[in-house]
Protein backbone atom coordinates (compact mmCIF):
# COMPACT_ATOMS: atom_id res chain seq x y z
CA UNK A 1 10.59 -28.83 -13.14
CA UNK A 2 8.98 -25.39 -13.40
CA UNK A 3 5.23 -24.57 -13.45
CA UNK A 4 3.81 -23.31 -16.10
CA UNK A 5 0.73 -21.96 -14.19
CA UNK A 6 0.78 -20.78 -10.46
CA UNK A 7 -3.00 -20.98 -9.19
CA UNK A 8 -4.13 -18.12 -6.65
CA UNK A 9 -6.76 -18.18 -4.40
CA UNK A 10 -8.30 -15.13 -3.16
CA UNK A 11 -10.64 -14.81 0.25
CA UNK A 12 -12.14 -11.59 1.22
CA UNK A 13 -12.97 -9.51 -1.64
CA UNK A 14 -13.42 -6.42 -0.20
CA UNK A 15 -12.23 -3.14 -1.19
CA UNK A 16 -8.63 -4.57 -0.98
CA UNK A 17 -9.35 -7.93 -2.47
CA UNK A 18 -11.56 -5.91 -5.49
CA UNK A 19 -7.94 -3.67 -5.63
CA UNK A 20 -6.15 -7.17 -6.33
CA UNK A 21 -8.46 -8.23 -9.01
CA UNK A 22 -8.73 -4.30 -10.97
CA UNK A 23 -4.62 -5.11 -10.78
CA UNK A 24 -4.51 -8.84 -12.31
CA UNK A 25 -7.40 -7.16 -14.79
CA UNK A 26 -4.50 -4.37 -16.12
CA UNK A 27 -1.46 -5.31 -15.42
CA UNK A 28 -1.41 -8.93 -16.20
CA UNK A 29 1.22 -8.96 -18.59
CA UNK A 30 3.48 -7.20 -16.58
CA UNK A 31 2.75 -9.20 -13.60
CA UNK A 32 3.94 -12.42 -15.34
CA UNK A 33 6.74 -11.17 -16.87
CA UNK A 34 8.16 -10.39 -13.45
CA UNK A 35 6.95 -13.28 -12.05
CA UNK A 36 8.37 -15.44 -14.90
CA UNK A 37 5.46 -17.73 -14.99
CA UNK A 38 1.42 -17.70 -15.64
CA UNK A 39 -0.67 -16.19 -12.81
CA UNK A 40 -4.24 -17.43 -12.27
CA UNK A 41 -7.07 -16.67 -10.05
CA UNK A 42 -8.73 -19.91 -9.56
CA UNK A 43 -10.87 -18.95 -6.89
CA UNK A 44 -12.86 -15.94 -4.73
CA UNK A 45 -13.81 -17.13 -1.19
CA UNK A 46 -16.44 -14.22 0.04
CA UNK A 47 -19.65 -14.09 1.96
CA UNK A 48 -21.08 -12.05 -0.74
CA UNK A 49 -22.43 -13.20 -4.29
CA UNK A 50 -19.47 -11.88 -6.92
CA UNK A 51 -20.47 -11.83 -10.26
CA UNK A 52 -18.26 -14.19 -12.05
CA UNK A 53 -18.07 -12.43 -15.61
CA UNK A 54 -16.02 -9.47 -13.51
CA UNK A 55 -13.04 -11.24 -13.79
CA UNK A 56 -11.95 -12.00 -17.26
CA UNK A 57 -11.84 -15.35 -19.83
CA UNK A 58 -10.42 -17.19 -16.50
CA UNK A 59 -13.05 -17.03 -14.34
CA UNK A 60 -12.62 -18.71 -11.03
CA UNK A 61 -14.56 -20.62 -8.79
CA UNK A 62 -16.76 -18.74 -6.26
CA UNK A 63 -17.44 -19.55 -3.08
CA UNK A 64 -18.15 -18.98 0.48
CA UNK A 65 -16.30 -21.93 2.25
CA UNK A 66 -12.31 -20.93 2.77
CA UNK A 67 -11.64 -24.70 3.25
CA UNK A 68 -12.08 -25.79 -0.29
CA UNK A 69 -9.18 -23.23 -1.37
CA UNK A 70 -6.96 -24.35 1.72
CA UNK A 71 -7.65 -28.24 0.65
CA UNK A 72 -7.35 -27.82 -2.81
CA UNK A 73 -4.92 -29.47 -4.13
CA UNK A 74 -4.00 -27.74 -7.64
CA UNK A 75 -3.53 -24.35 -5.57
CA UNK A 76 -0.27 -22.87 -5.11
CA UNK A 77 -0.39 -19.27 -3.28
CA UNK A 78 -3.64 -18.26 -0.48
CA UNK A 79 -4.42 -14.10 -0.38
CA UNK A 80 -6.05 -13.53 2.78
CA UNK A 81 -7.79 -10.62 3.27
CA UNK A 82 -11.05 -10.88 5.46
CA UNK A 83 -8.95 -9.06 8.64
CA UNK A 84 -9.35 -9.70 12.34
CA UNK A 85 -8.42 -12.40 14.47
CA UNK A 86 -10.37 -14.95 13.63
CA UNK A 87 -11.49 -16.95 11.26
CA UNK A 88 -8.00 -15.75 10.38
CA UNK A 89 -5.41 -17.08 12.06
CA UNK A 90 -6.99 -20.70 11.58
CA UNK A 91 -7.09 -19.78 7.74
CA UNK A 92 -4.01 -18.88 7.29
CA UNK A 93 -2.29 -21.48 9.63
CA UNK A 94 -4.49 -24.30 7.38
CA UNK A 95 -3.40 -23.24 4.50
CA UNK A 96 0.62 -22.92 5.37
CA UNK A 97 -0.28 -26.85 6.74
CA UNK A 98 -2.03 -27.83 3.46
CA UNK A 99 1.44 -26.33 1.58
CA UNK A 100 0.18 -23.23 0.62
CA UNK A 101 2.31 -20.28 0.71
CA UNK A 102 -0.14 -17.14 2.12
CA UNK A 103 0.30 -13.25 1.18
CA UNK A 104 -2.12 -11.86 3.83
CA UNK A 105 -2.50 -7.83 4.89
CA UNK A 106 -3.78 -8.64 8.30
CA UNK A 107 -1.47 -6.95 10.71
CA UNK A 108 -4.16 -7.52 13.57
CA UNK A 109 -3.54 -11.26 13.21
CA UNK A 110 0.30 -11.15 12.74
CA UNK A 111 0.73 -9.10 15.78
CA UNK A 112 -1.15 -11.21 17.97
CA UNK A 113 -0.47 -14.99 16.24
CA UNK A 114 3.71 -14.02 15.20
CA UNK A 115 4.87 -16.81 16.49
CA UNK A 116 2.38 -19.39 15.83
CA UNK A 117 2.02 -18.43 12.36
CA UNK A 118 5.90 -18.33 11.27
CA UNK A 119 6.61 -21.50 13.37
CA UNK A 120 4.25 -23.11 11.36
CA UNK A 121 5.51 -21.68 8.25
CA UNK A 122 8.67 -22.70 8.70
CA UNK A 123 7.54 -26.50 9.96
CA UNK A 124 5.05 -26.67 6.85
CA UNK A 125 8.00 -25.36 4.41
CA UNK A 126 5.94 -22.60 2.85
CA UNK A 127 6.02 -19.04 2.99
CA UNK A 128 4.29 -15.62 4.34
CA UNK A 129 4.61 -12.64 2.71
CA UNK A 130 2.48 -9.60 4.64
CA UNK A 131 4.05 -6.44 2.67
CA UNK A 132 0.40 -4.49 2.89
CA UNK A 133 0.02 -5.09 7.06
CA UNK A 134 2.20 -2.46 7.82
CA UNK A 135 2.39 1.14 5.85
CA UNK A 136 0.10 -0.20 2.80
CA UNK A 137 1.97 0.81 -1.03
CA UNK A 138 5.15 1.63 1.20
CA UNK A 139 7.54 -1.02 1.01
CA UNK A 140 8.80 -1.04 4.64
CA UNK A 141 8.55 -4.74 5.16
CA UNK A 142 10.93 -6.06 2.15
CA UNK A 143 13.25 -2.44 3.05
CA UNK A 144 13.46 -3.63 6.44
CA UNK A 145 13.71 -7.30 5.98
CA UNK A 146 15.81 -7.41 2.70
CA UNK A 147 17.26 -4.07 2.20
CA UNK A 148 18.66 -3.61 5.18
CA UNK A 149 19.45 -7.15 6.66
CA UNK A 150 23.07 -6.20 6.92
CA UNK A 151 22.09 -4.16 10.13
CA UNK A 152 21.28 -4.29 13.43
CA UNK A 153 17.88 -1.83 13.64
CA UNK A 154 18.74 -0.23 16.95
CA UNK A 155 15.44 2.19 16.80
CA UNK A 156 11.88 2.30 14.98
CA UNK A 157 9.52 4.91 14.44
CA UNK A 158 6.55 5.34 12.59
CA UNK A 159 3.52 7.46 11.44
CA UNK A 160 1.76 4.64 10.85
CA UNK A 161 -2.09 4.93 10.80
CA UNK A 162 -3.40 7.15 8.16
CA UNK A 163 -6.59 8.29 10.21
CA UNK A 164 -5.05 9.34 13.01
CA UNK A 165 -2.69 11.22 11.37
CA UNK A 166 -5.76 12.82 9.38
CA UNK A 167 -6.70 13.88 12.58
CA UNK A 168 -3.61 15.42 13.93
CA UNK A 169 -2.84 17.16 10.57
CA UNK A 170 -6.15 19.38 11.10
CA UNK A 171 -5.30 19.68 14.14
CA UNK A 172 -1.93 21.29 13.52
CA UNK A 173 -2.80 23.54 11.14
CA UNK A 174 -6.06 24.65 11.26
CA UNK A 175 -6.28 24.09 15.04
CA UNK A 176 -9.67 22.76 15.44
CA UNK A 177 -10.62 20.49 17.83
CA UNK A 178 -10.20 16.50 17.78
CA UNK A 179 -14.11 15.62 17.12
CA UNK A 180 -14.39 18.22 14.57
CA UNK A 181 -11.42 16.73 13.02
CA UNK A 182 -12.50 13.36 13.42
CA UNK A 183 -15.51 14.68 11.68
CA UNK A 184 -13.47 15.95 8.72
CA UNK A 185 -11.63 12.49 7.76
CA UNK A 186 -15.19 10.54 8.26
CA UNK A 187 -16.44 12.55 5.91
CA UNK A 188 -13.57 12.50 3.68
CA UNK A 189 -13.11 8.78 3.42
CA UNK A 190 -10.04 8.68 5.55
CA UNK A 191 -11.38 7.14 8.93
CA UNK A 192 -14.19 4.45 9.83
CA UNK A 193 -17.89 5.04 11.07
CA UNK A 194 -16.66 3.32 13.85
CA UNK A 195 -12.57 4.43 13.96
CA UNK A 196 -12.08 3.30 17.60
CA UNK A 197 -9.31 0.94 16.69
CA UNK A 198 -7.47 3.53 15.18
CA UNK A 199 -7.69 6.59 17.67
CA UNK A 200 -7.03 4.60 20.49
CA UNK A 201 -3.82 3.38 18.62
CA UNK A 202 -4.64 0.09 18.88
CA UNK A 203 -4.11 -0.24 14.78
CA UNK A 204 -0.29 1.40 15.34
CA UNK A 205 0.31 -1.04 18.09
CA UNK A 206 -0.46 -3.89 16.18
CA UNK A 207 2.24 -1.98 13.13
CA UNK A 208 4.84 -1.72 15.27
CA UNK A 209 4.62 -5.01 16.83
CA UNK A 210 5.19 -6.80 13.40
CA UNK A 211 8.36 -3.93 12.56
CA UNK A 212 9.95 -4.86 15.57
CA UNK A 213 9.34 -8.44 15.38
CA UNK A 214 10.58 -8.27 11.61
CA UNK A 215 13.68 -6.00 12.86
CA UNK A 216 14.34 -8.32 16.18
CA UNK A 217 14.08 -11.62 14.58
CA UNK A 218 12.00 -12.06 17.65
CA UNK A 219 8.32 -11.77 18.35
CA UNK A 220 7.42 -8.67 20.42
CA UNK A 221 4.24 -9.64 22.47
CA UNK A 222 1.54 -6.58 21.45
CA UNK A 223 0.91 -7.59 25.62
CA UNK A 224 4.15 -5.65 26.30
CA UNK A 225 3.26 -2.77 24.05
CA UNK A 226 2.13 0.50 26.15
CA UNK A 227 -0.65 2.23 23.87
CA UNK A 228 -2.29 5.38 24.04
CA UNK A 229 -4.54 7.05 22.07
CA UNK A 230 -5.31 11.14 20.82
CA UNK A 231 -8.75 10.95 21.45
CA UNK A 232 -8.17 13.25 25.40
CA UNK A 233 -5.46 15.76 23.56
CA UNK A 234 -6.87 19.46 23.85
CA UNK A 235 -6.43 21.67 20.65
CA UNK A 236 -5.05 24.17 23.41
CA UNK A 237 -1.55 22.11 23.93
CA UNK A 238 -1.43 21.50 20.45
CA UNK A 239 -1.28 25.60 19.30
CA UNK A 240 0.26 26.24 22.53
CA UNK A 241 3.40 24.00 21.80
CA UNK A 242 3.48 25.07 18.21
CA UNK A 243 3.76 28.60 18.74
CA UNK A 244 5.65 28.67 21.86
CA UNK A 245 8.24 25.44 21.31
CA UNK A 246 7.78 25.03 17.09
CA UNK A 247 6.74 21.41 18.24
CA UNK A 248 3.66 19.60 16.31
CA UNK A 249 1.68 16.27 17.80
CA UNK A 250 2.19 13.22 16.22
CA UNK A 251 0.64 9.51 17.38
CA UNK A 252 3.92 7.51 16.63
CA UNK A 253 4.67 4.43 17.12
CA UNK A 254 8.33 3.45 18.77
CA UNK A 255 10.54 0.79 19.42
CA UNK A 256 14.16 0.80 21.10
CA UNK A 257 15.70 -2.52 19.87
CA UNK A 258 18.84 -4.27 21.68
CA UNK A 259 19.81 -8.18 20.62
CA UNK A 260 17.62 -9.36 23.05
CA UNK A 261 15.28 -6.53 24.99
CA UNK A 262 12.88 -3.86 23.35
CA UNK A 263 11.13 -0.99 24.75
CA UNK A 264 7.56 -0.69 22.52
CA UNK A 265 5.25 2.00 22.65
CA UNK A 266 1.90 4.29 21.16
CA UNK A 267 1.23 7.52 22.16
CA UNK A 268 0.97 10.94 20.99
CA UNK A 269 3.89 12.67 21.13
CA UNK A 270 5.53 16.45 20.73
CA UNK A 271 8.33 16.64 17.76
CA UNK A 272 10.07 19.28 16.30
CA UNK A 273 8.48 20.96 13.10
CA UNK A 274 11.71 21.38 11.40
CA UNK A 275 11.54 17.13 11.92
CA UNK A 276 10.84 15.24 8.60
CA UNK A 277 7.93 13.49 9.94
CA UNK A 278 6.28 16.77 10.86
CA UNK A 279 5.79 17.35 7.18
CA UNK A 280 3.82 13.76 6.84
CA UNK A 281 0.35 14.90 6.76
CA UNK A 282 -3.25 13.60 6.35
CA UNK A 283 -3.42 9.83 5.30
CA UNK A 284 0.26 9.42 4.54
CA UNK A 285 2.41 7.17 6.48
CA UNK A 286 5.84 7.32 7.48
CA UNK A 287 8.59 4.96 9.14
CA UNK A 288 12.21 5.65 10.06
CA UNK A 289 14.56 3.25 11.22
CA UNK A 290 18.18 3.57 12.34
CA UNK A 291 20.92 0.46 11.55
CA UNK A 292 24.08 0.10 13.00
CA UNK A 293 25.58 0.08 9.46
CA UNK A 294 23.30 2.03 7.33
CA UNK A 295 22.42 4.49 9.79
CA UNK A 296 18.71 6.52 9.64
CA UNK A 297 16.80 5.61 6.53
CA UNK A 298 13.18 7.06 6.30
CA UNK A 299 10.43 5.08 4.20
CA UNK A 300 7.40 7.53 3.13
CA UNK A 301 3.96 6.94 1.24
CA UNK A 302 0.04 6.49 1.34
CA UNK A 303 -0.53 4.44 4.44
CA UNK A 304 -4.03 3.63 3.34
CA UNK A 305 -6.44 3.59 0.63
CA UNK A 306 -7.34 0.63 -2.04
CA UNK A 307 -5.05 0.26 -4.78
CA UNK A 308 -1.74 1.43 -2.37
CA UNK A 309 -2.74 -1.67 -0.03
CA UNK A 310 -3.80 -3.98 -3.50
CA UNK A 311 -0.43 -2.90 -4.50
CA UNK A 312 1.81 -4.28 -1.84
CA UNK A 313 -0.20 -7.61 -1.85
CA UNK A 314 0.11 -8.08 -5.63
CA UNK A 315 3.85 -7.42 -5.23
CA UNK A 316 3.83 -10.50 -2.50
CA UNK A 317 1.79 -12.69 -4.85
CA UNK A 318 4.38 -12.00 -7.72
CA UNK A 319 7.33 -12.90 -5.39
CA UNK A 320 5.72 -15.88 -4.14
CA UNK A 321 4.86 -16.92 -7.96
CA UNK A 322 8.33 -16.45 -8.78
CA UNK A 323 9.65 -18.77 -6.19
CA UNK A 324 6.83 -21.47 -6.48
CA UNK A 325 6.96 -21.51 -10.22
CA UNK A 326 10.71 -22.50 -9.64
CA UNK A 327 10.32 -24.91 -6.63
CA UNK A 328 12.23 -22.81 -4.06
CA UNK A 329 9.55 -21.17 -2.65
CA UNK A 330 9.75 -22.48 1.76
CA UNK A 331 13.49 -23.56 1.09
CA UNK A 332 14.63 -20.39 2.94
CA UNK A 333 12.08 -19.16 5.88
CA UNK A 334 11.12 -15.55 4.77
CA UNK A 335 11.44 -14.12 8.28
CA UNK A 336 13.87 -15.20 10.70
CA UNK A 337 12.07 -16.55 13.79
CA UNK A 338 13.10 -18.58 16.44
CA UNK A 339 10.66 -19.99 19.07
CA UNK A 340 12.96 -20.66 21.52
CA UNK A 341 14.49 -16.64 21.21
CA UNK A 342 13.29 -14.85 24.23
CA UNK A 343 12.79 -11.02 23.74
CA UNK A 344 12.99 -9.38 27.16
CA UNK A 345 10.32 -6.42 27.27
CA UNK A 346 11.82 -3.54 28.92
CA UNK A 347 9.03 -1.63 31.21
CA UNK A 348 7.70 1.39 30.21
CA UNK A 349 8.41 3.50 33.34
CA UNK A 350 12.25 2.95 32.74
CA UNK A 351 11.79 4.82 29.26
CA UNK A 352 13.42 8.12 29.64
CA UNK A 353 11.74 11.70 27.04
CA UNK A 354 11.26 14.85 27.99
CA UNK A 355 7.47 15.78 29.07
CA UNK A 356 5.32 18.27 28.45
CA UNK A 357 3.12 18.80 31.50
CA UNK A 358 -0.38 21.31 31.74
CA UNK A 359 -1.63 22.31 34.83
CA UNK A 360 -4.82 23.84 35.19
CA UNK A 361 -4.57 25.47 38.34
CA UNK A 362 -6.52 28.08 40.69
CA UNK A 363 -5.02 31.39 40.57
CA UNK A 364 -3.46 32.05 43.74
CA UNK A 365 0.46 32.61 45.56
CA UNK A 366 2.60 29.60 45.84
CA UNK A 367 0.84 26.82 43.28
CA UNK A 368 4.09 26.92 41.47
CA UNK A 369 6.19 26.52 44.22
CA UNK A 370 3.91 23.13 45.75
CA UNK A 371 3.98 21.50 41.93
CA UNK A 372 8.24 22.14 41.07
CA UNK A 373 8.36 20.85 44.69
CA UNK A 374 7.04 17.96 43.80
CA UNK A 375 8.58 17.21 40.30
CA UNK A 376 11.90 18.12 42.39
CA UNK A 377 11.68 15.44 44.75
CA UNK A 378 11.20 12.97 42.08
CA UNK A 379 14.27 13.87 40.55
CA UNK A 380 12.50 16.06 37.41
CA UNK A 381 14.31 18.25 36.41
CA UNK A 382 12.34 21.68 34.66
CA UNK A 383 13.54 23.05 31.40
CA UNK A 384 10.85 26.23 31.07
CA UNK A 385 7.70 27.64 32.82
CA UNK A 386 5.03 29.05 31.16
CA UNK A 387 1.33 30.88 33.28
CA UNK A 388 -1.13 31.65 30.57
CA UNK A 389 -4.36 32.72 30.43
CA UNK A 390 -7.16 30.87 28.84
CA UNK A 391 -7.81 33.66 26.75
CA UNK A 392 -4.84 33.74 24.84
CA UNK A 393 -6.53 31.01 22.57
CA UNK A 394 -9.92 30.91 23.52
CA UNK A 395 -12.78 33.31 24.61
CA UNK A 396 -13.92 31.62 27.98
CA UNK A 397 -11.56 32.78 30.57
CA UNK A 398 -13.26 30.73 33.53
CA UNK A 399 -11.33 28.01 33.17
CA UNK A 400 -8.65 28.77 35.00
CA UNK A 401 -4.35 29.58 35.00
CA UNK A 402 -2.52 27.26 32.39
CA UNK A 403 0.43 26.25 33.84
CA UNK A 404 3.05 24.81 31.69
CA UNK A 405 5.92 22.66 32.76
CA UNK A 406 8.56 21.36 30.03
CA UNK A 407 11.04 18.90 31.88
CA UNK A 408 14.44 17.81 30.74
CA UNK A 409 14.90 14.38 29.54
CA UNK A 410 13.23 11.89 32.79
CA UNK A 411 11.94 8.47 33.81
CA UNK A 412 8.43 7.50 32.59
CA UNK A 413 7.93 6.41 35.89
CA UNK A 414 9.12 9.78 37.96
CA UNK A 415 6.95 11.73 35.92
CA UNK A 416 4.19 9.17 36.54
CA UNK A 417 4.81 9.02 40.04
CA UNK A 418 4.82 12.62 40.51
CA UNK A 419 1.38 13.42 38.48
CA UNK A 420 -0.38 10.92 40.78
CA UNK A 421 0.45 13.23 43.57
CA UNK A 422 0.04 16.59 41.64
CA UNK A 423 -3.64 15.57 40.65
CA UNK A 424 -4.33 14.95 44.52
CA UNK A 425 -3.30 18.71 45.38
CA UNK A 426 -6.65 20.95 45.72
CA UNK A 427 -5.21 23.65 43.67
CA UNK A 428 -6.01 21.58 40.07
CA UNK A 429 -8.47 22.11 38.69
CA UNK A 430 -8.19 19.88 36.45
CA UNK A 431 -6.23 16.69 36.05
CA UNK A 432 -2.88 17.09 34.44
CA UNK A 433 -2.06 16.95 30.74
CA UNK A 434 0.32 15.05 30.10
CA UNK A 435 2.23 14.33 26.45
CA UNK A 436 6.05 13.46 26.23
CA UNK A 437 8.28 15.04 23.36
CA UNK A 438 10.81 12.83 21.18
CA UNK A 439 13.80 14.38 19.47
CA UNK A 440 13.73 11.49 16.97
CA UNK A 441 17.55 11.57 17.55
């Protein structure tokens, strides 16, 4: 028999959750037309006071205490959207136990819970939809999951935090530094007082964790995910590789999928400009993923702000409606996990890129010859050489010779291998930059 009403319960009302309700407020109508069914909010879990005449004729219940929309009874579909790890995971993983289905945006908690939450899912019979964790109005997760379940995703990568790219963007073409750019997107909205998380790349890892769990029908372990941030890269290397390789610096995030191993990274990389993704700029987001049948297919949108994240929830509470208005909704398991399915996490030093490699050296006769010596015994092999000056981008000359090393395609852990013994010769001046270049081939 199909309900009439579906009853939604939101908790966290932040600027998201306040994104979800200004949505419900216009678009209604809409909403349960697609839906095929009436949509209520019957309750706001925050810490704060909301005033209750904000929401409409149907106002819902407010309070502070997640448990009473978990354990009630009448409710069909949980939006969680408080963030973190915990109180969380045991929300969510209450609710899917008390029947609830969930549409959460908390791609820290999938990323680090996978497992636990869809096995429980799946046990409980109801459903997680998490369209807003990953990309925010960009539909990647349904494209990936739906659109192209025919394939095999062999590869994944992704532009996918919108303050970092911020960063990078100023970086590229106005070629200021990384804390005056930093500067720039506090001020302009576009990255945290505190944006830690995201310039260490911690947010990307936790993206590309749930894309290549969603693409594996595995659960990659954010453990196994090498991660790297921008906040060490020199404006230098960034205008030098620009105007002497037409290659810009993206923080991507990358996964090399088989049927049962992945390779899973975060780091700043070198890509061409004439690339696609080096036309993403500022808070956008991008993701491109290659299947075996489809072949490359590029997703591309804002990766952050209010009403593009409210969006993708509100799309996940209208599917879930749909379904639990009908009774189908936890028949079929929305992602395809299995427990028992082992990933195998290929190391990172057997990942194989070209390298970009900065030496800051003393001037004097043979420092060239000890460094290629090196890189030649561990089987690197050198594509160009390049001595500059300081001054050709900056006034202070003191600093010493800029020596530039662009390798052919070699072993993460050659080149890693190598540096550790470059970095002990008393010719550097400084330690070794070090930033690898993808083809995105």
């Amino acid at each position: 028999m199909k309900k009439e009403i579906v009853n939604i319960g939101l908790i966290g009302c932040g600027t998201v959750g306040m994104g979800v309700v200004k949505i419900l407020q216009k678009n209604i109508g809409i909403l349960e037309e697609k839906a095929g069914t009436r949509l209520r909010l019957t309750w706001i879990c925050d810490k704060r006071k909301i005033p209750v005449q904000k929401y409409g004729v149907h106002a819902p219940q407010l309070t502070d205490d997640w448990r009473q929309l978990a354990h009630d009874p009448e409710l069909d579909i949980v939006i969680e959207l408080i963030g973190g790890y915990e109180p969380a995971r045991t929300i969510v993983l209450e609710s899917l136990k008390a029947g609830k289905h969930v549409a959460t945006a908390n791609k820290a908690m999938l990323a680090k819970y996978w497992g636990e939450v869809f096995t429980t899912a799946q046990k409980s019979h109801a459903l997680v939809y998490f369209e807003a964790s990953v990309g925010g109005g960009i539909p990647v997760i349904q494209g990936i999951n739906e659109g192209l379940a025919g394939n095999h995703i062999e590869k994944i990568y992704g532009i996918l935090n919108g303050t970092t790219n911020y960063v990078l963007t100023r970086m590229n073409t106005a070629g200021i530094g990384f804390s005056a750019a930093l500067k720039e997107a506090q001020q302009a909205g576009f990255a945290e007082a505190d944006p830690t998380f995201d310039i260490q790349g911690v947010d990307a890892a936790h993206k590309i964790v749930i894309l290549a769990s969603l693409a594996s029908n595995g659960w990659v372990h954010l453990d196994d995910v090498y991660c790297e941030g921008i906040e060490d890269l020199d404006v230098w290397d960034v205008r030098f590789a620009q105007e002497r390789f037409g290659l810009c610096v993206k923080l991507l995030g990358i996964s090399r999928l088989s049927k049962k191993r992945h390779c899973t990274r975060v780091h700043p990389v070198f890509i061409p400009c004439a690339h696609p993704f080096a036309a993403v700029n500022h808070e956008y987001n991008a993701v491109f993923a290659h299947g075996d049948a489809a072949g490359d297919v590029m997703f591309y949108g804002k990766g952050a702000g209010q009403m593009s994240a409210a969006s993708a929830v509100v799309s996940d509470m209208v599917y879930l409606a749909r379904q639990a208005a009908n009774g189908t909704a936890g028949q079929i398991p929305c992602v395809s996990y299995h427990e028992h399915q082992k990933l195998e996490a290929i190391p990172f030093h057997e990942s194989k890129c070209r390298h970009y490699l900065r030496f800051t050296t003393v001037d004097k006769p043979g420092v060239l010859a000890k460094i290629s010596g090196i890189l030649s015994e561990a089987k690197i092999s050198i594509a160009s050489v390049s001595q500059e000056d300081p001054s050709l981008f900056e006034d202070d000359a003191k600093q010493g010779v800029r020596l530039v090393i662009v390798t052919h395609e070699a072993l993460e852990g050659a080149v890693q291998s190598a540096l550790k013994t470059i970095n002990q010769l008393p010719v550097l001046k400084k330690k070794a930059v070090h930033i690898r270049i993808e083809e995105l081939k």
